[in-house]
Protein backbone atom coordinates (compact mmCIF):
# COMPACT_ATOMS: atom_id res chain seq x y z
CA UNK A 1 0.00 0.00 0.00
CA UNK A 2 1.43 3.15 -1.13
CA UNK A 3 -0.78 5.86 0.91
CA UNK A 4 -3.15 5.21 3.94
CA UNK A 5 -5.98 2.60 2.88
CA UNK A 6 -8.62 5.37 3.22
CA UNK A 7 -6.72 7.52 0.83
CA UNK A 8 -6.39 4.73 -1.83
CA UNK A 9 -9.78 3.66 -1.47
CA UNK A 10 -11.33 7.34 -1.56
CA UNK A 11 -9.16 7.85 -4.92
CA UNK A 12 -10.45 4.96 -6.05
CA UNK A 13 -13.89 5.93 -5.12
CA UNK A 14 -13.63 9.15 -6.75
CA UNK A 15 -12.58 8.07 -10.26
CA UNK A 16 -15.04 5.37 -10.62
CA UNK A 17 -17.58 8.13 -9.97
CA UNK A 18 -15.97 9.95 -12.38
CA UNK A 19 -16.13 7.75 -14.87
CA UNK A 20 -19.62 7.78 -14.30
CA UNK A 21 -20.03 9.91 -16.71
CA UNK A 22 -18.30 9.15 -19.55
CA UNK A 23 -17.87 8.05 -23.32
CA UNK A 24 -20.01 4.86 -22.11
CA UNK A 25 -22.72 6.97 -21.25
CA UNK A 26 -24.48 7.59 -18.03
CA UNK A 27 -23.69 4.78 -15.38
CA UNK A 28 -25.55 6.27 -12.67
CA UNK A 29 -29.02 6.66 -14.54
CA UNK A 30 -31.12 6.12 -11.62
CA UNK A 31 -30.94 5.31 -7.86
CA UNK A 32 -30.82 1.61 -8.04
CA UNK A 33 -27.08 2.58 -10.47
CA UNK A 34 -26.25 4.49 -7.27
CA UNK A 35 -27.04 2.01 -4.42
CA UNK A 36 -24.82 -0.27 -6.75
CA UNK A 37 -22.20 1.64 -6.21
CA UNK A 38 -22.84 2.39 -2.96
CA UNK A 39 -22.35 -0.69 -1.91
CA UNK A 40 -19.35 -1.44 -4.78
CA UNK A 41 -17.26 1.31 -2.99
CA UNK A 42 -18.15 0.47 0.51
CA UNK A 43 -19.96 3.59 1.27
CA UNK A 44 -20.94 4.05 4.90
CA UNK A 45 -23.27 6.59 6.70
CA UNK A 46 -26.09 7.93 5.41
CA UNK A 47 -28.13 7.25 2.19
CA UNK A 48 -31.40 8.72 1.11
CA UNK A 49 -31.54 6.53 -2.10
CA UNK A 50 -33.41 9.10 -3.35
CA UNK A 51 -33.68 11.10 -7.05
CA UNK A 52 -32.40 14.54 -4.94
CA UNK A 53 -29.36 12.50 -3.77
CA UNK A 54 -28.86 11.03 -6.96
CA UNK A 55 -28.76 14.30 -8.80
CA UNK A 56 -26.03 15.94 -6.46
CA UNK A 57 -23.31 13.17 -7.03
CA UNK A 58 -23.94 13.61 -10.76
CA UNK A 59 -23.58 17.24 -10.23
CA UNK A 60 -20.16 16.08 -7.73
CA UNK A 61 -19.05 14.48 -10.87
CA UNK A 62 -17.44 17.43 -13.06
CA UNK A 63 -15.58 19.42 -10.15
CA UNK A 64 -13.88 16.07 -9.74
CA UNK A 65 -13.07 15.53 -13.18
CA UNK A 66 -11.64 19.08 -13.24
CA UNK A 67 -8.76 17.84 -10.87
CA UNK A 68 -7.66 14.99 -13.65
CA UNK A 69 -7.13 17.53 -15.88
CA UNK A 70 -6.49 20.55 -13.85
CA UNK A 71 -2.50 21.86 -13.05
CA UNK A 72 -1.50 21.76 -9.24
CA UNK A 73 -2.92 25.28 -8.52
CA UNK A 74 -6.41 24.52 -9.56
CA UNK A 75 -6.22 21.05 -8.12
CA UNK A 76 -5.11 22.93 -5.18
CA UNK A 77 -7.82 25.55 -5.07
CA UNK A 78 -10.80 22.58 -6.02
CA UNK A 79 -9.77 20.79 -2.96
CA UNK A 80 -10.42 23.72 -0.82
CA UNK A 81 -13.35 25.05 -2.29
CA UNK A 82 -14.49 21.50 -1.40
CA UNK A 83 -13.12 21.67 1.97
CA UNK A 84 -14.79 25.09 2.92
CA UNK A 85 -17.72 24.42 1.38
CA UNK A 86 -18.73 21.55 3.09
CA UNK A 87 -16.73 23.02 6.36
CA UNK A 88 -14.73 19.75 6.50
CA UNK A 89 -12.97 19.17 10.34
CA UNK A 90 -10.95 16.00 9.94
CA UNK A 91 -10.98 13.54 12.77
CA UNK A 92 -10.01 10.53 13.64
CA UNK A 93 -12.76 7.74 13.44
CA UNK A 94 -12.62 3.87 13.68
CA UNK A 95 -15.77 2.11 13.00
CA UNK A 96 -17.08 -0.82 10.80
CA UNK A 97 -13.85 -2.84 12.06
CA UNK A 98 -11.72 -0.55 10.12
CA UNK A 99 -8.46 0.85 11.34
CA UNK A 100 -8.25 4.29 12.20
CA UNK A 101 -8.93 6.60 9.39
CA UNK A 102 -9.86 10.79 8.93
CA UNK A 103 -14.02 11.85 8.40
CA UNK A 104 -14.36 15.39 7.93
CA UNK A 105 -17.99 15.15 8.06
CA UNK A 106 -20.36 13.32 10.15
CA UNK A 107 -21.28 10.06 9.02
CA UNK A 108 -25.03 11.66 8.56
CA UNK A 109 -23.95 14.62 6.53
CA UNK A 110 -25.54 13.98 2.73
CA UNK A 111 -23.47 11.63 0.89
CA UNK A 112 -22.47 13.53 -2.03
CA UNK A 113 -21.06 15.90 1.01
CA UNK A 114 -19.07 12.66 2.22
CA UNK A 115 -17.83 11.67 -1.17
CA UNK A 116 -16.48 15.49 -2.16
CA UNK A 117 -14.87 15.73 1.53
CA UNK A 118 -13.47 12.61 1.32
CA UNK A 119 -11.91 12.52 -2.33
CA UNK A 120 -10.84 16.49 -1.42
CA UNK A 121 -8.66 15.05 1.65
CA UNK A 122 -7.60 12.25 -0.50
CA UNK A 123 -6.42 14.66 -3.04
CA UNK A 124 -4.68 16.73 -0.48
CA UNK A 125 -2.21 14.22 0.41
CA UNK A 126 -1.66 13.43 -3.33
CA UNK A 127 -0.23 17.21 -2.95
CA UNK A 128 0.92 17.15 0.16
CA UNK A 129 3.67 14.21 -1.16
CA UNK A 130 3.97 15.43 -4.52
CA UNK A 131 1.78 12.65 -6.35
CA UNK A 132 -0.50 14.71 -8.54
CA UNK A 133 1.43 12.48 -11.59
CA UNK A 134 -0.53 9.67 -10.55
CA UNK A 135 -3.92 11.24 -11.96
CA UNK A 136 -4.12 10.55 -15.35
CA UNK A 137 -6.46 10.26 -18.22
CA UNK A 138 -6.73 6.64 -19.97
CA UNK A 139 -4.21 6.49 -22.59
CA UNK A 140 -6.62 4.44 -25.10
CA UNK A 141 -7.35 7.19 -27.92
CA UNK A 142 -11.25 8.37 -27.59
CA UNK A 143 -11.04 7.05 -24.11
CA UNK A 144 -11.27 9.94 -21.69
CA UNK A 145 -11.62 7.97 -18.37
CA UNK A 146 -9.87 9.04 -15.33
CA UNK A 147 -6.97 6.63 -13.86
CA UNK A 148 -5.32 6.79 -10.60
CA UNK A 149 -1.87 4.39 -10.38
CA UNK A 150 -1.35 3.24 -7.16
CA UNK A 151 1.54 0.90 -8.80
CA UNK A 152 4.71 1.00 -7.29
CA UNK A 153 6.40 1.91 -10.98
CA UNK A 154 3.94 4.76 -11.85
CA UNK A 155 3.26 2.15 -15.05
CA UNK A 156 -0.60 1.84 -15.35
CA UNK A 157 -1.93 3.55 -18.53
CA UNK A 158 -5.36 2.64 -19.04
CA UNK A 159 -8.92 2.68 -16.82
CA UNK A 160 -10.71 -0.08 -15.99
CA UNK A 161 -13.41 -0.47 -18.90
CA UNK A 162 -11.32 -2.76 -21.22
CA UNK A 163 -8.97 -0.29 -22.54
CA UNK A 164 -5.67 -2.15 -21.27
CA UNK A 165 -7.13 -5.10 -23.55
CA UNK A 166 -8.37 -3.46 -26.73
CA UNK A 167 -4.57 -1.66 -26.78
CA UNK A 168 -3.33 -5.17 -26.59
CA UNK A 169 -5.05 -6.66 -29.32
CA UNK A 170 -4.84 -3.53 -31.44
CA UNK A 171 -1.02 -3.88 -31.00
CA UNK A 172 -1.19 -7.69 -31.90
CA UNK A 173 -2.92 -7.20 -34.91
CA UNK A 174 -0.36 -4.18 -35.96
CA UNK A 175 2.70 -6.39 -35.37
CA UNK A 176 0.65 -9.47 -37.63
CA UNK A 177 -0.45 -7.19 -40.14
CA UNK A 178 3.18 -6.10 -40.72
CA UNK A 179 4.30 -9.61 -40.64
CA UNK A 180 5.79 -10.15 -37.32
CA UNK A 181 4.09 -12.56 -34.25
């Protein structure tokens, strides 16, 4: 593990929300697409499962995005714009047999609240230890998922919708089409 298992998994959380909304469409198209991933990411707290909730962590979904493709100063000045706004206090909580690990927000605040708070803070270490470079955007052409490489080597390329694969078997069939295996 590379950062504190709440970091990684909020970064994880935050670009598959992301990529929510995407080239493949909308992924969250309705509340049941939402308690899905709800449960996918391991969401705790509080959960209206309602169309009101559903619509603010769509509308979470592009101030995220901005940080993928955003320089250090605006990545900078999204995560505290998301910090203020939601008046984030970290603390130390340990529930759910997890280790301990930093809420900003109660566990009842509105869970688009949670999710911005939580991929903000997990953003601010990223700058904090001079990571940013491990935000990227898929390298598959048309593909503009984000990707966040927790590898060791800084060496993954490509999200998780099947782009590693198609670049593999569009590189096979350039090296047989020119004649070598």
């Amino acid at each position: 593990m590379l950062f504190a298992h709440d970091t990684e998994h909020s970064l994880i959380s935050a670009a598959a929300l992301v990529n929510t909304d995407g080239r493949e469409g909308e992924l969250l198209p309705d509340v049941a697409a939402l308690n899905n991933y709800f449960e996918r990411h391991s969401y705790t707290g509080r959960h209206e499962c309602d169309d009101a909730e559903l619509q603010a962590v769509r509308d979470l979904r592009p101030r995220l995005r901005r940080i993928w493709h955003a320089e250090p100063p605006e990545v900078v000045a999204v995560v505290n714009s998301l910090l203020l706004e939601h008046r984030a206090l970290p603390q130390l909580i340990q529930h759910d047999d997890q280790p301990y690990h930093l809420h900003a927000v109660p566990r009842d605040a509105p869970l688009a609240t949670r999710m911005a708070v939580e991929a903000a803070m997990a953003i601010a270490d990223l700058v904090r230890m001079g990571e940013l470079s491990r935000l990227r955007i898929c390298e598959y052409p048309d593909c503009d998922n984000v990707v966040v490489d927790l590898s060791r080597n800084r060496s993954r390329r490509f999200c998780d919708s099947g782009c590693g694969n198609r670049a593999a078997v569009t590189a096979y069939r350039a090296r047989r089409a020119a004649g070598r295996p």
